[in-house]
Protein backbone atom coordinates (compact mmCIF):
# COMPACT_ATOMS: atom_id res chain seq x y z
CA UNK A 1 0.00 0.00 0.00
CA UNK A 2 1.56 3.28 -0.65
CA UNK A 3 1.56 6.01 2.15
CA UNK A 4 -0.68 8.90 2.21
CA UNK A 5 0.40 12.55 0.57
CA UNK A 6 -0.12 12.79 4.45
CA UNK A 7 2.45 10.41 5.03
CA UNK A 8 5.00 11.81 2.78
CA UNK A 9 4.47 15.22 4.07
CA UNK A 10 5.37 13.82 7.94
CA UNK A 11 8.33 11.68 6.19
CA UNK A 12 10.07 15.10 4.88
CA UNK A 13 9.26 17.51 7.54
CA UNK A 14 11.07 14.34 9.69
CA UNK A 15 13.93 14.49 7.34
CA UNK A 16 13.92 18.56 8.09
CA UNK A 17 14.08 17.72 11.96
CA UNK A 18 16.29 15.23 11.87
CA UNK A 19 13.80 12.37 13.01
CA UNK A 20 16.13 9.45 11.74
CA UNK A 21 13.86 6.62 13.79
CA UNK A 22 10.63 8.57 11.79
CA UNK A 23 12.35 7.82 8.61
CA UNK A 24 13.33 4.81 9.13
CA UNK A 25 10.08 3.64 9.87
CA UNK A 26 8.72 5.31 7.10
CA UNK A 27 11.11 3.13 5.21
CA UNK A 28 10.43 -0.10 7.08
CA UNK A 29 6.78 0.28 6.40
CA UNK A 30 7.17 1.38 2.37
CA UNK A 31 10.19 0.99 0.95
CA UNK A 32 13.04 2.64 -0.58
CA UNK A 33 10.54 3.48 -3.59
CA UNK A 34 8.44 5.80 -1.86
CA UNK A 35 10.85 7.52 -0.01
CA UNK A 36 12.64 8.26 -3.33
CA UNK A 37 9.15 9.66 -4.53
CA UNK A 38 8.94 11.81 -1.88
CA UNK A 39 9.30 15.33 -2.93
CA UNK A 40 7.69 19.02 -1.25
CA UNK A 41 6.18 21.24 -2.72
CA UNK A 42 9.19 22.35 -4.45
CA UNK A 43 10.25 19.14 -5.65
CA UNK A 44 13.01 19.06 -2.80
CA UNK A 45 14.00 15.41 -1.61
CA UNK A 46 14.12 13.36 1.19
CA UNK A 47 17.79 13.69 1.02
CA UNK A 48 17.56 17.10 0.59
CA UNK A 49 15.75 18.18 3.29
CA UNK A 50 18.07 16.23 5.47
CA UNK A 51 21.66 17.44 3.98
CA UNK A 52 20.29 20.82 4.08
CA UNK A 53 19.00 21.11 7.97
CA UNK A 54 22.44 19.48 8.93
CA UNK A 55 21.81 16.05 9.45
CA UNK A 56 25.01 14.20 8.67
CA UNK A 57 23.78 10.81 10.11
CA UNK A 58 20.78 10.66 8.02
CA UNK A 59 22.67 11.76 5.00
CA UNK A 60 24.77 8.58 5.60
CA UNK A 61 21.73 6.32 6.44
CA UNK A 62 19.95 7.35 3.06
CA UNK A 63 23.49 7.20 1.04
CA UNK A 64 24.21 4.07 2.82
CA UNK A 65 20.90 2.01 2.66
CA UNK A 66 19.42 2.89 -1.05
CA UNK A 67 19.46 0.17 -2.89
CA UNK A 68 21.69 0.54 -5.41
CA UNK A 69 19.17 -0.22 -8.02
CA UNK A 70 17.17 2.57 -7.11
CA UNK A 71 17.60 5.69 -9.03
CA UNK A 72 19.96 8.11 -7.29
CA UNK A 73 17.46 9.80 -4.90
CA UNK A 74 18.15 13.04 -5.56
CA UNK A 75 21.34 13.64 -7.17
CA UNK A 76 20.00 14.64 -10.77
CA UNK A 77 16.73 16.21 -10.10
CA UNK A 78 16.26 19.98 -10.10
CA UNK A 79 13.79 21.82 -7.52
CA UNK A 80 11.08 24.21 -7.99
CA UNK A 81 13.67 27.20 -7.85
CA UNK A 82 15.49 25.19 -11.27
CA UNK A 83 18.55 24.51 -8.92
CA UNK A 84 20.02 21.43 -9.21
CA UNK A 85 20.30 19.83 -5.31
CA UNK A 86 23.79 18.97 -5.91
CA UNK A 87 25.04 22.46 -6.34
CA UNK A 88 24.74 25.97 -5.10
CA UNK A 89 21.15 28.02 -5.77
C-alpha cells in the first residue's frame, strides 16, 4: 500500500528535523521506492531536506541504505527554484 500525501508530508518535515527513527520507519513500512518519490512542494528530496537542515547521520543512512538499483534519490533532479540539489542556488 503506498503512504498517504499525508504520510509523505510527515516523512520530509522528519527528514527537516532530523527524526532518523521517523524515517526509518517510514522506510520499514514502504520501501526505498516511496521515499525516493517523496518530494515538497518544491520538488526538494528526502535527502535534501536532510543534507540541508544538517543532518550528517541521516545523509549517511539514506546514502548508505538505497538500494543501489534505485535511481539516485536526488542527485539529478532539479527543484522548484530550477537549482540542481547537488550544487549551489
Amino acid at each position: 500500500m503506498a503512504p498517504t500525501e499525508e504520510q509523505v508530508q510527515e516523512l520530509l518535515l522528519s527528514c527537516r528535523y532530523g527524526e532518523l527513527d521517523e524515517v526509518k520507519a517510514f522506510t520499514d513500512e514502504f520501501g526505498w521506492e516511496d521515499v525516493n518519490k517523496a518530494r515538497d512542494d518544491r520538488g526538494n528530496t528526502v535527502l535534501h531536506m536532510i543534507c540541508a537542515n544538517g543532518h550528517l547521520g541521516g545523509c549517511r543512512f539514506l546514502l548508505d541504505q538505497t538500494p543501489m538499483s534505485m535511481p539516485r534519490p536526488a542527485y539529478s533532479w532539479h527543484n522548484a527554484r530550477g537549482c540542481e540539489t547537488t550544487g549551489p542556488c
